[in-house]
N, C-alpha and C. Protein backbone atom coordinates (compact mmCIF):
# COMPACT_ATOMS: atom_id res chain seq x y z
N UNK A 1 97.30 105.15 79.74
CA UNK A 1 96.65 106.05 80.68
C UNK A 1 97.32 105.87 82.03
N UNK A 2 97.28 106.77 82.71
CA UNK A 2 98.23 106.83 83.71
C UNK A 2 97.45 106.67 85.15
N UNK A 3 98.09 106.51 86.18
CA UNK A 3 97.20 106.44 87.38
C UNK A 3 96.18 107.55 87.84
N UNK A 4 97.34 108.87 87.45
CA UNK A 4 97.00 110.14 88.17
C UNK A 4 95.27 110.17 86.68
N UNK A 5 94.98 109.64 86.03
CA UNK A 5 94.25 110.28 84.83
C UNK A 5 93.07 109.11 85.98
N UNK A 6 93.40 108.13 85.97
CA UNK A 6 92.08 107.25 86.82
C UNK A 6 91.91 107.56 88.41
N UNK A 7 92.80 108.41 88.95
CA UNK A 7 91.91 108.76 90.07
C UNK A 7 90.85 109.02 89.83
N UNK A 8 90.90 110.10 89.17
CA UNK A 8 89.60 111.15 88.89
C UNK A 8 88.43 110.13 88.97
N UNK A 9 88.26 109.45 87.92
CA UNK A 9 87.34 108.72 87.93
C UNK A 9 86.93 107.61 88.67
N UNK A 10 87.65 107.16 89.86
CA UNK A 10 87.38 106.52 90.46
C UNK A 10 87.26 106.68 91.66
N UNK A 11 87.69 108.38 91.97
CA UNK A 11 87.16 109.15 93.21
C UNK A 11 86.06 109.65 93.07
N UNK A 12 85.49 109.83 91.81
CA UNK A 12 83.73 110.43 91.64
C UNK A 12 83.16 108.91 91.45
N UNK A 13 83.45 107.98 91.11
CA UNK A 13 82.70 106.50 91.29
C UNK A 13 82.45 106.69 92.75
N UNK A 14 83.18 106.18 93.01
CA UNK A 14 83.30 106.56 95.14
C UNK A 14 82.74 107.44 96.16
N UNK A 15 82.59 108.61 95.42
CA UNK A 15 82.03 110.08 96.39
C UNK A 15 80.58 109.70 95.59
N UNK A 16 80.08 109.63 94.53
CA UNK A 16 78.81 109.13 94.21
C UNK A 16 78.10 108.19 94.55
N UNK A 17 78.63 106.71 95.04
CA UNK A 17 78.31 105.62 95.47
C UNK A 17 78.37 106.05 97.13
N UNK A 18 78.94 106.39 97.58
CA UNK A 18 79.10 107.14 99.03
C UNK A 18 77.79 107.57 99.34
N UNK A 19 77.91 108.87 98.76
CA UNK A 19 77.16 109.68 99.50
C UNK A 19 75.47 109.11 98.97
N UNK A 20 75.09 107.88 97.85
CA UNK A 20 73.89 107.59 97.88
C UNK A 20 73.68 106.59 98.73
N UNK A 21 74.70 105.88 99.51
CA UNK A 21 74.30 105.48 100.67
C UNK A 21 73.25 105.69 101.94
N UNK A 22 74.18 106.71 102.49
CA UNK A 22 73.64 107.86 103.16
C UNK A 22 74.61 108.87 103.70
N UNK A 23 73.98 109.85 104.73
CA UNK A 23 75.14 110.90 105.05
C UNK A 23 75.47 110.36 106.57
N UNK A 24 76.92 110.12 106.82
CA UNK A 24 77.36 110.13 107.45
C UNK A 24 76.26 110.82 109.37
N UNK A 25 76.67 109.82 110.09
CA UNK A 25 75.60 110.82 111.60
C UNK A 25 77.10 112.14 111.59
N UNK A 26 76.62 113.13 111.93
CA UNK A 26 76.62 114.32 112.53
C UNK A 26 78.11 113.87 113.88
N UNK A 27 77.80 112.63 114.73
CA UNK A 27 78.49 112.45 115.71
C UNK A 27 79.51 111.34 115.37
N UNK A 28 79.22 111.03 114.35
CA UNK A 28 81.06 110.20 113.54
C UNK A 28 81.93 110.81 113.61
N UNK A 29 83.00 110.32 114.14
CA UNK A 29 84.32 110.81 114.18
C UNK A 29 85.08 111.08 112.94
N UNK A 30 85.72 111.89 112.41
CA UNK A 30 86.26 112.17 110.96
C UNK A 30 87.29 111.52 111.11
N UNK A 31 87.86 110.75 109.67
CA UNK A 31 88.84 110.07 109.48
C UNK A 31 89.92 110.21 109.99
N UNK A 32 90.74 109.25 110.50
CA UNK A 32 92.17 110.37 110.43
C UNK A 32 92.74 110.75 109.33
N UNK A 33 93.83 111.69 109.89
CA UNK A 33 94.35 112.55 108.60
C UNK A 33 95.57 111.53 108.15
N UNK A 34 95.20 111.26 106.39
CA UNK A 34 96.75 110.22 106.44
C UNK A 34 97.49 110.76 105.79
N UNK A 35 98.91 110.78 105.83
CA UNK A 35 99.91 111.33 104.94
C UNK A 35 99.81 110.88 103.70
N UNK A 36 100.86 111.60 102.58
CA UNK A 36 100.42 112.02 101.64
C UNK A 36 101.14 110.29 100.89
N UNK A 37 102.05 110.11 101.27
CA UNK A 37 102.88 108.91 100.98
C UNK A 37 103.59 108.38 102.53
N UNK A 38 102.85 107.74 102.95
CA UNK A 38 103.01 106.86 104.37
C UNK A 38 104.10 105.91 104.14
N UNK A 39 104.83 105.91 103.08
CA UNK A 39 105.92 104.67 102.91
C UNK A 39 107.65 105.82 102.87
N UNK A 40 107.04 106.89 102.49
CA UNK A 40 107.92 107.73 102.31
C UNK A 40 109.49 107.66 103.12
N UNK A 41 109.15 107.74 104.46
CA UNK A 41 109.92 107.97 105.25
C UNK A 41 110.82 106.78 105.30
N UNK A 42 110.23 105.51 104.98
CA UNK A 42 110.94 103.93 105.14
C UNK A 42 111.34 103.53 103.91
N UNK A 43 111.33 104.05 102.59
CA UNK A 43 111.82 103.47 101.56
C UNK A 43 112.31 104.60 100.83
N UNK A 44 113.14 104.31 99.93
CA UNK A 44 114.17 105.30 99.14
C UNK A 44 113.96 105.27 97.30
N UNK A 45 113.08 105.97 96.74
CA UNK A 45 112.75 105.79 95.05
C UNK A 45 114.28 105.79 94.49
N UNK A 46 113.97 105.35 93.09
CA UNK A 46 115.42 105.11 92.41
C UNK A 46 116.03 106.71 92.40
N UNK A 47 115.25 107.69 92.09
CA UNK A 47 115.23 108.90 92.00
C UNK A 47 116.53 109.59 93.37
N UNK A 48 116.15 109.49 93.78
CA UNK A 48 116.64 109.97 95.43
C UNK A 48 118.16 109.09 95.43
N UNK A 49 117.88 107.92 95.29
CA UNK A 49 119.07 107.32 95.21
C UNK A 49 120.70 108.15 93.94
N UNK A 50 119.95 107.59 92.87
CA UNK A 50 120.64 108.17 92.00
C UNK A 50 121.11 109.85 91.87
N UNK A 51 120.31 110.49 92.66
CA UNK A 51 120.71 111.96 92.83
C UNK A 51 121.78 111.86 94.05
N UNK A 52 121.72 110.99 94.50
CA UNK A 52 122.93 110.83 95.73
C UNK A 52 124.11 109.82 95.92
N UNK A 53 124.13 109.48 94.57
CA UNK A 53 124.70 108.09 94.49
C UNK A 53 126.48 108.28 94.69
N UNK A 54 127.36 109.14 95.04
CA UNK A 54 128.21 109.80 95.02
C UNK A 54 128.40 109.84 96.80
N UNK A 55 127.69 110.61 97.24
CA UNK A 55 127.19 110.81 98.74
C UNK A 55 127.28 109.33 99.14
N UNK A 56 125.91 108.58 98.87
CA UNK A 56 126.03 107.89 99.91
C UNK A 56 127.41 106.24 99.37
N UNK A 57 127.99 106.84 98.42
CA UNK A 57 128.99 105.22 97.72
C UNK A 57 128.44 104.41 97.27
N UNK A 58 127.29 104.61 96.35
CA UNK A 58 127.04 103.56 95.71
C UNK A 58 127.62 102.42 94.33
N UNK A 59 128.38 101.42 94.71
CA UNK A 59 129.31 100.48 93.96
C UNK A 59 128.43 100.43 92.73
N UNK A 60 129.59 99.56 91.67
CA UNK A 60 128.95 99.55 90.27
C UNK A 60 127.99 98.51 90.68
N UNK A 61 128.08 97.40 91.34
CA UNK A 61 127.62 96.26 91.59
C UNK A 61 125.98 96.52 91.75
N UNK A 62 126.01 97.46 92.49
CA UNK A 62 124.49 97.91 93.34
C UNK A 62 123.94 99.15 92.79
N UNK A 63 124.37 99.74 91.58
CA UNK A 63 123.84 100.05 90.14
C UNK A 63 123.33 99.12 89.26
N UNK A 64 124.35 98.21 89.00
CA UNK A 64 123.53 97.44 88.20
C UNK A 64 122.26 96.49 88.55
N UNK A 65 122.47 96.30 89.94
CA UNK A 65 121.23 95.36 90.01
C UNK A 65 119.76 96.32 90.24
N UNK A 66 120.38 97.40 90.83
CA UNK A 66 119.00 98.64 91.05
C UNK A 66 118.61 99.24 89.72
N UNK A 67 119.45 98.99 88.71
CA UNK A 67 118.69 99.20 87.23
C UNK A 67 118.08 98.37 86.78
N UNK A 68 118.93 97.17 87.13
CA UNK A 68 118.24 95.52 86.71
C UNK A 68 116.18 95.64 87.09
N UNK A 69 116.43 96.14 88.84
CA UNK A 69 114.90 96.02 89.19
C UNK A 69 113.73 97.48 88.73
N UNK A 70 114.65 98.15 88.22
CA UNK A 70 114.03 99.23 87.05
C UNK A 70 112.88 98.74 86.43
N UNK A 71 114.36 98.21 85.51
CA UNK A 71 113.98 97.78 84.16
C UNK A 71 112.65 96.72 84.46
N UNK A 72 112.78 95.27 85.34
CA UNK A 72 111.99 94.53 85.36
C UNK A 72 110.35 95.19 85.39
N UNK A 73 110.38 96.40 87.43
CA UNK A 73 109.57 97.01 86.79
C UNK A 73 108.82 97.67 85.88
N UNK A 74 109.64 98.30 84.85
CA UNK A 74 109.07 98.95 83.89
C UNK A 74 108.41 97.96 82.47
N UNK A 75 109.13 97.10 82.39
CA UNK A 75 108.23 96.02 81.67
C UNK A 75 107.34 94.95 82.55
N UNK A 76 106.97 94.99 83.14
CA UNK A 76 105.92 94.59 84.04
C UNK A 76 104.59 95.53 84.02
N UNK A 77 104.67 96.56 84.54
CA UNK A 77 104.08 97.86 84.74
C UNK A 77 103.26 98.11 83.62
N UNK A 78 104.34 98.43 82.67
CA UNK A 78 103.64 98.94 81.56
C UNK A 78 102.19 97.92 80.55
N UNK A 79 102.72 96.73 80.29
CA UNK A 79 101.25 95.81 80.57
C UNK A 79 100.37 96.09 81.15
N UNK A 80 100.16 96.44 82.67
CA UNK A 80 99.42 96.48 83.33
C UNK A 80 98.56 97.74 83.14
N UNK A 81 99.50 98.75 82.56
CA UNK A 81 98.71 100.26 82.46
C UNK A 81 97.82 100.40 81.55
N UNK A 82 98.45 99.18 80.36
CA UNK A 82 97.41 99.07 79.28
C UNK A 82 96.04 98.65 79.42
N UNK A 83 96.14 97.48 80.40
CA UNK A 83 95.24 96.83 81.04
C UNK A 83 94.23 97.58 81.35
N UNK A 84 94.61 98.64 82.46
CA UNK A 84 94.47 99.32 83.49
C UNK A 84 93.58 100.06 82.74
N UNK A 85 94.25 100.84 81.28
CA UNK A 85 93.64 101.75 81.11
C UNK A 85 92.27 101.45 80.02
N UNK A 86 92.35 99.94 79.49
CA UNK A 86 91.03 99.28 78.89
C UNK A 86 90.08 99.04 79.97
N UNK A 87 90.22 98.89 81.19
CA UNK A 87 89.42 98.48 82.05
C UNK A 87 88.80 100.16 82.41
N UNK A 88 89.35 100.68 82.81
CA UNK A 88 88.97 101.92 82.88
C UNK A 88 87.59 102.44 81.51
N UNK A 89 87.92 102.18 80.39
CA UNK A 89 87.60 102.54 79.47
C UNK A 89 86.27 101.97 79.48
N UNK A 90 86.33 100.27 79.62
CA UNK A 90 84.89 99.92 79.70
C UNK A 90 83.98 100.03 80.89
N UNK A 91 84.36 100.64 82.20
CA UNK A 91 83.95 101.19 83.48
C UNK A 91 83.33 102.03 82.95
N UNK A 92 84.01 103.24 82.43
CA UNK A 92 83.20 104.53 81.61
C UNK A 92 82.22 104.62 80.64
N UNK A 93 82.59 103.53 80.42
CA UNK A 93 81.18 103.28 78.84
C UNK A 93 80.27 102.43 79.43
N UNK A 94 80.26 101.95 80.53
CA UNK A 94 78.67 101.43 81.55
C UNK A 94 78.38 102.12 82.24
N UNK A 95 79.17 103.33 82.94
CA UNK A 95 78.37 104.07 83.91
C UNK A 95 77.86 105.56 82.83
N UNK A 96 78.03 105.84 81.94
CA UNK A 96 77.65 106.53 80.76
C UNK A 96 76.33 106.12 80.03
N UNK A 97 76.19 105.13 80.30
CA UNK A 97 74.61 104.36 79.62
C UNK A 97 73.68 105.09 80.63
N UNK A 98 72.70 105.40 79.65
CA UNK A 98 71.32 105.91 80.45
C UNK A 98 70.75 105.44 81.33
N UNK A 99 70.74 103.47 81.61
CA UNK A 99 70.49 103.24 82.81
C UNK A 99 72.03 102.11 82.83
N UNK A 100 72.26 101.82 84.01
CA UNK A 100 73.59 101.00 84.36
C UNK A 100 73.13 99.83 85.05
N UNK A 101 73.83 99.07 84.12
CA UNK A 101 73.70 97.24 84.89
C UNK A 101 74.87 97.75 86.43
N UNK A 102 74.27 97.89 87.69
CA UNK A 102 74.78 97.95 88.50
C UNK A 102 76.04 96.63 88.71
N UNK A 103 75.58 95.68 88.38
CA UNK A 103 76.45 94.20 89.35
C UNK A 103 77.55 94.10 87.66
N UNK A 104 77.25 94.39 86.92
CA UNK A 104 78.06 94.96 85.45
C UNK A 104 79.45 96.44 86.10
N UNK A 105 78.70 97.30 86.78
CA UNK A 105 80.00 98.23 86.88
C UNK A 105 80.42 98.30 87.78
N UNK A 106 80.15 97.41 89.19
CA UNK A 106 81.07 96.86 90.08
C UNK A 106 82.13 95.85 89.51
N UNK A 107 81.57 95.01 89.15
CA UNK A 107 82.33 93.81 88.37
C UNK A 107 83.82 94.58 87.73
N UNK A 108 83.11 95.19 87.01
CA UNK A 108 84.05 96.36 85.90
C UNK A 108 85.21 97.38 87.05
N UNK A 109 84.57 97.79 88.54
CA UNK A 109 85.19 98.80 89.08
C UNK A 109 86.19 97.62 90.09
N UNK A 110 85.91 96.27 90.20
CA UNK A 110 86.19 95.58 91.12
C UNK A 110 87.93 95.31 90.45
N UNK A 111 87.63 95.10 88.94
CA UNK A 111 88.72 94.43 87.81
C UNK A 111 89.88 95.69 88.07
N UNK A 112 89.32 97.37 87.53
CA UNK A 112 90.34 98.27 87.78
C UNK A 112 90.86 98.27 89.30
N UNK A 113 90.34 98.17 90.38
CA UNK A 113 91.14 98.36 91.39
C UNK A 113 91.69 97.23 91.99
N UNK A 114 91.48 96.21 91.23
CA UNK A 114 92.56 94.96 91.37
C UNK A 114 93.75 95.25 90.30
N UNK A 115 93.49 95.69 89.31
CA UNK A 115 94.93 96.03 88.57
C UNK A 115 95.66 96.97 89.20
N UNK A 116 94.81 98.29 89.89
CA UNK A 116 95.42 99.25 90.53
C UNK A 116 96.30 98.68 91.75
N UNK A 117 95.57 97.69 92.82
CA UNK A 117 96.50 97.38 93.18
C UNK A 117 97.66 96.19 92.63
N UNK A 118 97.49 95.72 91.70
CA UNK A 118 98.61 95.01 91.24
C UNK A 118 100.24 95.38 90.81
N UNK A 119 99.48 97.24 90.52
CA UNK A 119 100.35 98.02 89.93
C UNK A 119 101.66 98.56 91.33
N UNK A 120 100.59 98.63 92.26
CA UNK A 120 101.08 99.52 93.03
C UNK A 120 102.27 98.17 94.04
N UNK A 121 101.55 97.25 94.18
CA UNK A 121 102.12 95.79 94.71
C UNK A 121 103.58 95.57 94.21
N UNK A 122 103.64 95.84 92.58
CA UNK A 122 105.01 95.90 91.88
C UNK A 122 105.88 96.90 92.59
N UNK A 123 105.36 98.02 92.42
CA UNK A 123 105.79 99.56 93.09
C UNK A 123 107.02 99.20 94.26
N UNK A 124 105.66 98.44 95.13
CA UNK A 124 106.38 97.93 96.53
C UNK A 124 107.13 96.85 96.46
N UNK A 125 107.25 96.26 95.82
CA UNK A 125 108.29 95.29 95.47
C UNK A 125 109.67 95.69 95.33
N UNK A 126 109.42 96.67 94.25
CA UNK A 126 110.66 97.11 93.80
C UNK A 126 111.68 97.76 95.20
N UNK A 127 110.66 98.92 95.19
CA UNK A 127 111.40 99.66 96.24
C UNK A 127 111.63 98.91 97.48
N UNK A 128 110.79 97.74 97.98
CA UNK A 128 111.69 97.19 99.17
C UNK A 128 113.43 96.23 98.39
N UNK A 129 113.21 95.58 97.33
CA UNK A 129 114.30 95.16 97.21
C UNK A 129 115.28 95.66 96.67
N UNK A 130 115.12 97.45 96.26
CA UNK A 130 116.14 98.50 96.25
C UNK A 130 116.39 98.65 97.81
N UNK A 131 115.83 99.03 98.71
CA UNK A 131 116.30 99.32 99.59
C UNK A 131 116.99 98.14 100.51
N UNK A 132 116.42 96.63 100.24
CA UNK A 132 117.32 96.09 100.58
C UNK A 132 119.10 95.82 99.72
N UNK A 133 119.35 96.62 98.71
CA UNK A 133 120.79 96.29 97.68
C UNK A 133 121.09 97.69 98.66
N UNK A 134 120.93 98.55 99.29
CA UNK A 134 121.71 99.13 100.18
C UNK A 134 122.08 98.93 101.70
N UNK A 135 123.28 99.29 101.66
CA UNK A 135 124.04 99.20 103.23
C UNK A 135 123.26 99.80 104.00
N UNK A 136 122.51 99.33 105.48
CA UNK A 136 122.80 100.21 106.58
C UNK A 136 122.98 101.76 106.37
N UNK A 137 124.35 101.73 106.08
CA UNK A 137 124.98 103.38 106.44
C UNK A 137 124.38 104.05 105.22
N UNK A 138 124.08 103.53 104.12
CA UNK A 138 123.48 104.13 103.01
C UNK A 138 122.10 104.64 102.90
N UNK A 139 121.21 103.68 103.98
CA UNK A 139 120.10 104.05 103.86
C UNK A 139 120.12 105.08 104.85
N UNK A 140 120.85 105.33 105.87
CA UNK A 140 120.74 106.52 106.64
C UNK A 140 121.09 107.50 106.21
N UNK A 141 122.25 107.38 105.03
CA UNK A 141 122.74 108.85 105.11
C UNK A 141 121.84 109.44 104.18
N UNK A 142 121.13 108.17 102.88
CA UNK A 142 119.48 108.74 102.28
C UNK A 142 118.69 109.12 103.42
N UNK A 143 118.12 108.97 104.10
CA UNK A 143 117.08 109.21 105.05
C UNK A 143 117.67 110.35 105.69
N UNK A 144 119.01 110.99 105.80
CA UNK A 144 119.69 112.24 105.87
C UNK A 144 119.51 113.38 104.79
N UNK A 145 119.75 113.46 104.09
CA UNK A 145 119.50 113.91 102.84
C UNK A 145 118.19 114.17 102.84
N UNK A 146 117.39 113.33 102.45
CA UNK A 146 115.89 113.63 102.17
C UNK A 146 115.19 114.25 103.29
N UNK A 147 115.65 114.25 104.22
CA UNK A 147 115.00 114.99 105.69
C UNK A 147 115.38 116.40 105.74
N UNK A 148 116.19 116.34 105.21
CA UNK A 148 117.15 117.61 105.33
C UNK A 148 116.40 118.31 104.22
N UNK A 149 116.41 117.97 102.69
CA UNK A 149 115.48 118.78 101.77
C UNK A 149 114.10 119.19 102.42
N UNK A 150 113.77 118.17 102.82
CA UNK A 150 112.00 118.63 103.45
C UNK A 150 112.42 119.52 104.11
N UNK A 151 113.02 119.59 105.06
CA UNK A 151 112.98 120.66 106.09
C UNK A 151 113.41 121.81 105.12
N UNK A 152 114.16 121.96 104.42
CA UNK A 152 114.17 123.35 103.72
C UNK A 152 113.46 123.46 102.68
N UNK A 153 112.18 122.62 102.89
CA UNK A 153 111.20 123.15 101.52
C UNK A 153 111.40 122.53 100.40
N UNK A 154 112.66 121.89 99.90
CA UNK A 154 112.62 121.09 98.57
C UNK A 154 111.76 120.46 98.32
N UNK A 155 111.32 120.89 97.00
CA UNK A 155 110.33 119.37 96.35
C UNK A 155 111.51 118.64 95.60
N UNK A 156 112.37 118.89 95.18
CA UNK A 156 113.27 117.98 95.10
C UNK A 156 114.73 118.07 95.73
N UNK A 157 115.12 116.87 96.01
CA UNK A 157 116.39 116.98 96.96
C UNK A 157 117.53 117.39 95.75
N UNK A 158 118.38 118.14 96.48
CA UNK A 158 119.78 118.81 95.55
C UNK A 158 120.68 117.62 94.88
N UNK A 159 120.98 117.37 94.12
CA UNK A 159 121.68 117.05 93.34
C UNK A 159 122.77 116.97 93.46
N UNK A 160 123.75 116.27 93.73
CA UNK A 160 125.11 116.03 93.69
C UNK A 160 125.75 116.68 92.70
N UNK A 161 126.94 117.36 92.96
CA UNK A 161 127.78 118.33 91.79
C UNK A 161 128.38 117.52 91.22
């Protein structure tokens, strides 16, 4: 099960537990507005890289080790999703009972969003020590590139011929 499949359910855990709190005063200030991916601008996915890998000179050397931290991620990760997605599973089958052991589906909601962030912790791992196997001039001329697609609307940046 995938992340995008446990939002759902853990943004209606949240907006339900919320709002039986209480409602917000009238004279609270509204959140700020946060971007959509706040890391965006400072780190470079394998994706972006490899579509530019030509552009910005990327050596065999600094291929192989940026596949190396792929790969690690991806067998790391994938454990965790399994995890992720049993924990999920028994979250849903306590808040589904006619009445709910409350301190039971915290316990249960406390476990998924500690895996969630465990998942995401890897995430950031990776991508800072991809972006540290590039040069300086590499990460700018990425941070060129990808600025440049946004500004003309790409959801994905062009592709090297």
């Amino acid at each position: 099960m995938s992340i995008n499949v446990v939002r759902p359910l853990l943004l209606a855990v949240a907006c339900a537990w919320g709002s039986s709190i209480c409602a917000e005063p009238a004279s609270a200030q509204a959140a700020p507005k946060q971007e959509a991916d706040p890391f965006a601008a400072v780190l470079f996915p394998p994706e972006l890289i490899m579509q530019h890998a030509r552009a910005i000179r990327l050596d065999d050397q600094q291929r192989v080790t940026i596949t190396r931290y792929i790969e690690q991620l991806q067998a790391r990760v994938v454990a965790m999703q399994w995890q992720l997605a049993e924990q999920v599973q028994a979250l849903r089958e306590t808040l589904a009972r006619s009445r709910v052991d409350q301190d039971r589906a915290i316990d249960q909601l406390n476990r998924v969003l500690s895996t969630e962030k465990d998942i995401k912790q890897a995430h950031l791992e990776i991508l800072i020590r991809i972006k540290n196997v590039l040069r300086p001039e590499q990460q700018s001329e990425l941070a060129r590139l990808r600025d440049t697609a946004a500004e003309r609307g790409d959801l994905e940046p062009q592709r090297e011929p």
